[in-house]
PDB file of N, CA and C in Angstrom:
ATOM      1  N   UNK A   1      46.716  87.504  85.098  1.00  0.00           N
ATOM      2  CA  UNK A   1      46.380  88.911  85.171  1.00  0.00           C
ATOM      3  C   UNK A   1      47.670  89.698  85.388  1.00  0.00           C
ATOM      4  N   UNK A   2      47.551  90.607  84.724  1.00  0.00           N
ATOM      5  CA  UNK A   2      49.207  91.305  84.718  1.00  0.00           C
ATOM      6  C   UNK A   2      49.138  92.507  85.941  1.00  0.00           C
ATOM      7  N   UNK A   3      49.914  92.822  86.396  1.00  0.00           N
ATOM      8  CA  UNK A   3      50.244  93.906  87.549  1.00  0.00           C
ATOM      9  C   UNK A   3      49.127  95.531  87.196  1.00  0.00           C
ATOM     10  N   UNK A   4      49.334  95.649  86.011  1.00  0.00           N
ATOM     11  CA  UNK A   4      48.247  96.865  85.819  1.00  0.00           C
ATOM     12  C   UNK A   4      46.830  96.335  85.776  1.00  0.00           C
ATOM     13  N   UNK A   5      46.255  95.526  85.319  1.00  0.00           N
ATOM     14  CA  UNK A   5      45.490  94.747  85.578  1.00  0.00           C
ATOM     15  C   UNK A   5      44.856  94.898  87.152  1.00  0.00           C
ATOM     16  N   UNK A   6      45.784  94.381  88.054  1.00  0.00           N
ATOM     17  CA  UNK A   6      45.255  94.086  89.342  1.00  0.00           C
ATOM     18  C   UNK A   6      44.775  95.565  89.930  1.00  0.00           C
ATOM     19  N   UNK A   7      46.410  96.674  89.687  1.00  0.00           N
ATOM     20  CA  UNK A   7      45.875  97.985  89.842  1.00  0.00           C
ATOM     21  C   UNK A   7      44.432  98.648  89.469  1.00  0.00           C
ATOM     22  N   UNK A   8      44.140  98.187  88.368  1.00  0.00           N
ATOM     23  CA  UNK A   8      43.525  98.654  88.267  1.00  0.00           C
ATOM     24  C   UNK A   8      41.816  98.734  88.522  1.00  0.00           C
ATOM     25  N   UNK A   9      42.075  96.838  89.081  1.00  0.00           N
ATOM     26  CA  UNK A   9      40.865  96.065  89.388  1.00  0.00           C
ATOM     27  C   UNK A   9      40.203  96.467  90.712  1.00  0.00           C
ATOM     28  N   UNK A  10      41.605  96.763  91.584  1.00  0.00           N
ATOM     29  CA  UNK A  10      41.757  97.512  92.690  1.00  0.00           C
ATOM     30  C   UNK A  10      41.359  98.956  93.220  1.00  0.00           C
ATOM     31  N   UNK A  11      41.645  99.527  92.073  1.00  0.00           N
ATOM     32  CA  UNK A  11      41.342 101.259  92.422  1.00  0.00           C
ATOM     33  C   UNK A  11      39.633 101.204  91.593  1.00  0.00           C
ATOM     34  N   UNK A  12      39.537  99.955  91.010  1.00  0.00           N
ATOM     35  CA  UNK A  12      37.663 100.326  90.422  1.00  0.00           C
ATOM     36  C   UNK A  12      36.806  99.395  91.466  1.00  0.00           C
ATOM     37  N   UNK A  13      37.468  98.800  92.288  1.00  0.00           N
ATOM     38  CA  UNK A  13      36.505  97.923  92.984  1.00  0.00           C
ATOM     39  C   UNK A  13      36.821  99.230  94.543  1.00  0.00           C
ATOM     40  N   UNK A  14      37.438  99.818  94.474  1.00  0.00           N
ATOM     41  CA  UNK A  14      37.365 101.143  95.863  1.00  0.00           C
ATOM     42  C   UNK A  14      36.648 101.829  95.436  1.00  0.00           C
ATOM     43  N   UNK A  15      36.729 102.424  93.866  1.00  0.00           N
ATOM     44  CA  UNK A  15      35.864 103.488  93.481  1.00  0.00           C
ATOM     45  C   UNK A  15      33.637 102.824  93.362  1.00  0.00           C
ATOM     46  N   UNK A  16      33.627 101.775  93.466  1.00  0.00           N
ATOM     47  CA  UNK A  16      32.614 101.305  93.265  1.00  0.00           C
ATOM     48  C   UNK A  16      31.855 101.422  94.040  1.00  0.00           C
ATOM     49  N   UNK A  17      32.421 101.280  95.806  1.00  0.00           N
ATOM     50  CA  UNK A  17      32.227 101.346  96.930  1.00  0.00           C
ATOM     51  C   UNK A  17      31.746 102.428  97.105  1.00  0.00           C
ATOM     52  N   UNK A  18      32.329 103.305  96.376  1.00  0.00           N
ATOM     53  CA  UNK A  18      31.859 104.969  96.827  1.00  0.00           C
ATOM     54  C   UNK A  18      31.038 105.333  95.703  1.00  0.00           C
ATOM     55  N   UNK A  19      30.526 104.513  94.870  1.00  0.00           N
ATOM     56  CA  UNK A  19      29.307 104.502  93.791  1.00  0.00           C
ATOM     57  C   UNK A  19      29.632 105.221  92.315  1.00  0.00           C
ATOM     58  N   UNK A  20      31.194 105.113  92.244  1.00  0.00           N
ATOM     59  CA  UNK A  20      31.517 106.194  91.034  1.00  0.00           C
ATOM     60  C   UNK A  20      32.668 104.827  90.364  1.00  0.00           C
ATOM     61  N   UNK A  21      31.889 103.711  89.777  1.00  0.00           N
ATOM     62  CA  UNK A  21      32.846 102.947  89.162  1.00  0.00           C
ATOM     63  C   UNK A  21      33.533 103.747  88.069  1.00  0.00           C
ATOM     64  N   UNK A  22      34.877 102.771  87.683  1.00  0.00           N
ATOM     65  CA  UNK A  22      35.644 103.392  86.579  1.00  0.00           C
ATOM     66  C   UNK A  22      35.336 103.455  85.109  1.00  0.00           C
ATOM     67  N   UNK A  23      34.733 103.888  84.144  1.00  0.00           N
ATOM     68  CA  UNK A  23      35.061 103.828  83.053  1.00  0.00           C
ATOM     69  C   UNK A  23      35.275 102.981  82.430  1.00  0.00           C
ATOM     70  N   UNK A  24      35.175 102.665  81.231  1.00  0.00           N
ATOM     71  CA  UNK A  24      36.371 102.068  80.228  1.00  0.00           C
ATOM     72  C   UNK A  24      37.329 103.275  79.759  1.00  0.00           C
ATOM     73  N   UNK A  25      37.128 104.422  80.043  1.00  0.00           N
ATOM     74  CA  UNK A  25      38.284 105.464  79.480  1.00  0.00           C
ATOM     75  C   UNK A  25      39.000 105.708  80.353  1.00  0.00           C
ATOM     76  N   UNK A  26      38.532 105.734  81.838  1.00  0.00           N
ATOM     77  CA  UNK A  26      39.032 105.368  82.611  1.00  0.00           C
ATOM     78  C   UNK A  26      40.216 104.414  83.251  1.00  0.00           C
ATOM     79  N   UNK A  27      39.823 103.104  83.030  1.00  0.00           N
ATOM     80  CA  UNK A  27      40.487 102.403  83.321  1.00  0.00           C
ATOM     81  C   UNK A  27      41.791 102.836  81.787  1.00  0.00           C
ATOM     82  N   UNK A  28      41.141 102.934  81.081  1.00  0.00           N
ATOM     83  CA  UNK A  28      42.633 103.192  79.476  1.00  0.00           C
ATOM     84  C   UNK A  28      43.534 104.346  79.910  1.00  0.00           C
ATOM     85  N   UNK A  29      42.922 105.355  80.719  1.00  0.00           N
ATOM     86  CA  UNK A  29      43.685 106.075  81.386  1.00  0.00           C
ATOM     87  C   UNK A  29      44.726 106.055  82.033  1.00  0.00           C
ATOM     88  N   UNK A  30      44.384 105.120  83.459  1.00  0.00           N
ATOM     89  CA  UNK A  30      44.841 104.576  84.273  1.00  0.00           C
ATOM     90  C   UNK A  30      46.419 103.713  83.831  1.00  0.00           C
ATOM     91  N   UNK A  31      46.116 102.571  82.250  1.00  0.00           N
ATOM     92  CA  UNK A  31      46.783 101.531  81.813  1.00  0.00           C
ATOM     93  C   UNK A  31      47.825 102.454  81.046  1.00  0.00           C
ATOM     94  N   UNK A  32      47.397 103.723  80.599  1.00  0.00           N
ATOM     95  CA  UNK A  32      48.428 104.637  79.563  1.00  0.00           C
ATOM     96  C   UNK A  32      49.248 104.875  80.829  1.00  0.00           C
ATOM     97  N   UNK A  33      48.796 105.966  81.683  1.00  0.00           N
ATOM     98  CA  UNK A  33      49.793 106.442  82.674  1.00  0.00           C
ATOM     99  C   UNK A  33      50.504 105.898  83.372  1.00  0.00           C
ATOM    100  N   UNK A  34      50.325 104.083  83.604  1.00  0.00           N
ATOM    101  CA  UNK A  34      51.102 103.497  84.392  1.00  0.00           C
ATOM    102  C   UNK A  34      51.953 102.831  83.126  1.00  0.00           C
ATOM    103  N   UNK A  35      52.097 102.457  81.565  1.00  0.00           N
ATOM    104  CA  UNK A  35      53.066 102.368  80.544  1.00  0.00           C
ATOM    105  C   UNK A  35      53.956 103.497  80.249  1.00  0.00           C
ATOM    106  N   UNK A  36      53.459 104.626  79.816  1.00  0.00           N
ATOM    107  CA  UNK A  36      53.806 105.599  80.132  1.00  0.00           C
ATOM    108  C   UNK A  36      54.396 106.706  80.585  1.00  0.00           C
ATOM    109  N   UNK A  37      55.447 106.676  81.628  1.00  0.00           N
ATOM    110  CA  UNK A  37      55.474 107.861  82.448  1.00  0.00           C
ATOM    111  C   UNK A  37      55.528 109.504  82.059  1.00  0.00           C
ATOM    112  N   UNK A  38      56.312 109.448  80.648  1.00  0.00           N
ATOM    113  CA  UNK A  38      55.911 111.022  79.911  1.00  0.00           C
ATOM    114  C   UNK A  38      54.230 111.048  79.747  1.00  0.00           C
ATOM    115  N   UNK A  39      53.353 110.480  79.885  1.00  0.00           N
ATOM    116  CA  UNK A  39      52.041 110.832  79.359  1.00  0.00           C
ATOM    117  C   UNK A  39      51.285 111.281  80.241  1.00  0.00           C
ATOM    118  N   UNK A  40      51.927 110.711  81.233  1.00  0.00           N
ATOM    119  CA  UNK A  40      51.320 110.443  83.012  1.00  0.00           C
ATOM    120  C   UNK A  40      50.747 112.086  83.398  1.00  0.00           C
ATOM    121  N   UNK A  41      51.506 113.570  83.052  1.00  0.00           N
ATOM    122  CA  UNK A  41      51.715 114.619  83.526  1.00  0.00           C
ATOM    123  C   UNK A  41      50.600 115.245  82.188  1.00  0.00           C
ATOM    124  N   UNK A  42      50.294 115.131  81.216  1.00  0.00           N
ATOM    125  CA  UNK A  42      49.470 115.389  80.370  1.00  0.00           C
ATOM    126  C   UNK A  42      48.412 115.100  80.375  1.00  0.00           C
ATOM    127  N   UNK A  43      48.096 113.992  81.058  1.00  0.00           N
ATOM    128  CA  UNK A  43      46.685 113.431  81.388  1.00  0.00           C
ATOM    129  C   UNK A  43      45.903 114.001  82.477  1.00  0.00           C
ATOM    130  N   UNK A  44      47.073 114.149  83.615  1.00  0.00           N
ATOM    131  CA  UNK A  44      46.717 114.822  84.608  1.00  0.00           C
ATOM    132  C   UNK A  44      46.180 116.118  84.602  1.00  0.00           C
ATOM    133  N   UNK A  45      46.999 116.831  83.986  1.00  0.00           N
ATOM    134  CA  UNK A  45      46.210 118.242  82.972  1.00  0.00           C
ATOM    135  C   UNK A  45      45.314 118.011  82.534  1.00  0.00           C
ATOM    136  N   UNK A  46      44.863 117.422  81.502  1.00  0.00           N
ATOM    137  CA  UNK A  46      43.667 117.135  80.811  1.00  0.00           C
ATOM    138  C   UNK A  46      42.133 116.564  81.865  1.00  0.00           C
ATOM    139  N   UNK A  47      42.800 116.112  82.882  1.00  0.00           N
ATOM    140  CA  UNK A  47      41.890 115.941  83.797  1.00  0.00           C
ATOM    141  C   UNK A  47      41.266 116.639  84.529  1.00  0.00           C
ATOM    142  N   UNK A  48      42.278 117.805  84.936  1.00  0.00           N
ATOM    143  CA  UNK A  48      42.336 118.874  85.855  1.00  0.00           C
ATOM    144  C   UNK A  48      41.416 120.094  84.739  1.00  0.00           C
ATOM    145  N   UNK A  49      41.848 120.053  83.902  1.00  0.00           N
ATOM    146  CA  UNK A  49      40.868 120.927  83.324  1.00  0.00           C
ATOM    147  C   UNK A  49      39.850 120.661  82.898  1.00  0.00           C
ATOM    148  N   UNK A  50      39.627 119.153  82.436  1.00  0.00           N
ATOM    149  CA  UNK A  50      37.916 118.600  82.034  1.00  0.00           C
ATOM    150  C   UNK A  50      36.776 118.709  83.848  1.00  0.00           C
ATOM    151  N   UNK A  51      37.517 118.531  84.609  1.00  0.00           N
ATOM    152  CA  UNK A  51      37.041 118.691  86.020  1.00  0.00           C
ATOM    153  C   UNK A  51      36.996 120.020  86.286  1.00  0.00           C
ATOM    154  N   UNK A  52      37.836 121.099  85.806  1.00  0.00           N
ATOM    155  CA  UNK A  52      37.523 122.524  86.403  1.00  0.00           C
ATOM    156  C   UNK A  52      36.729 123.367  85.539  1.00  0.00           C
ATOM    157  N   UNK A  53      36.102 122.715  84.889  1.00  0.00           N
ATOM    158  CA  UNK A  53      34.766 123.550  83.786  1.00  0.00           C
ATOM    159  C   UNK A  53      34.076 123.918  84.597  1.00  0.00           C
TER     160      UNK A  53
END
């Protein structure tokens, strides 16, 4: 299992707990922004505004 992998196994097995598992777009999210780091700040936008509708 590779390092983003674990991250990410990690932040969906916390989010599960609190009843809002991750995605599969989600987790692709997660795997872009941590390859990534220019994409990282665009996503975040895109998040911030799909959430502030």
């Amino acid at each position: 299992m590779s390092e983003i992998d674990r991250i990410i196994n990690e932040v969906n097995g916390s989010m599960a707990i609190e009843g809002m598992p991750l995605t599969e777009e989600d987790k692709e999210r997660i795997r872009i922004s941590l390859l990534d780091k220019d994409r990282f700040q665009e996503i975040l936008n895109e998040l911030i505004i799909k959430h502030s509708a």
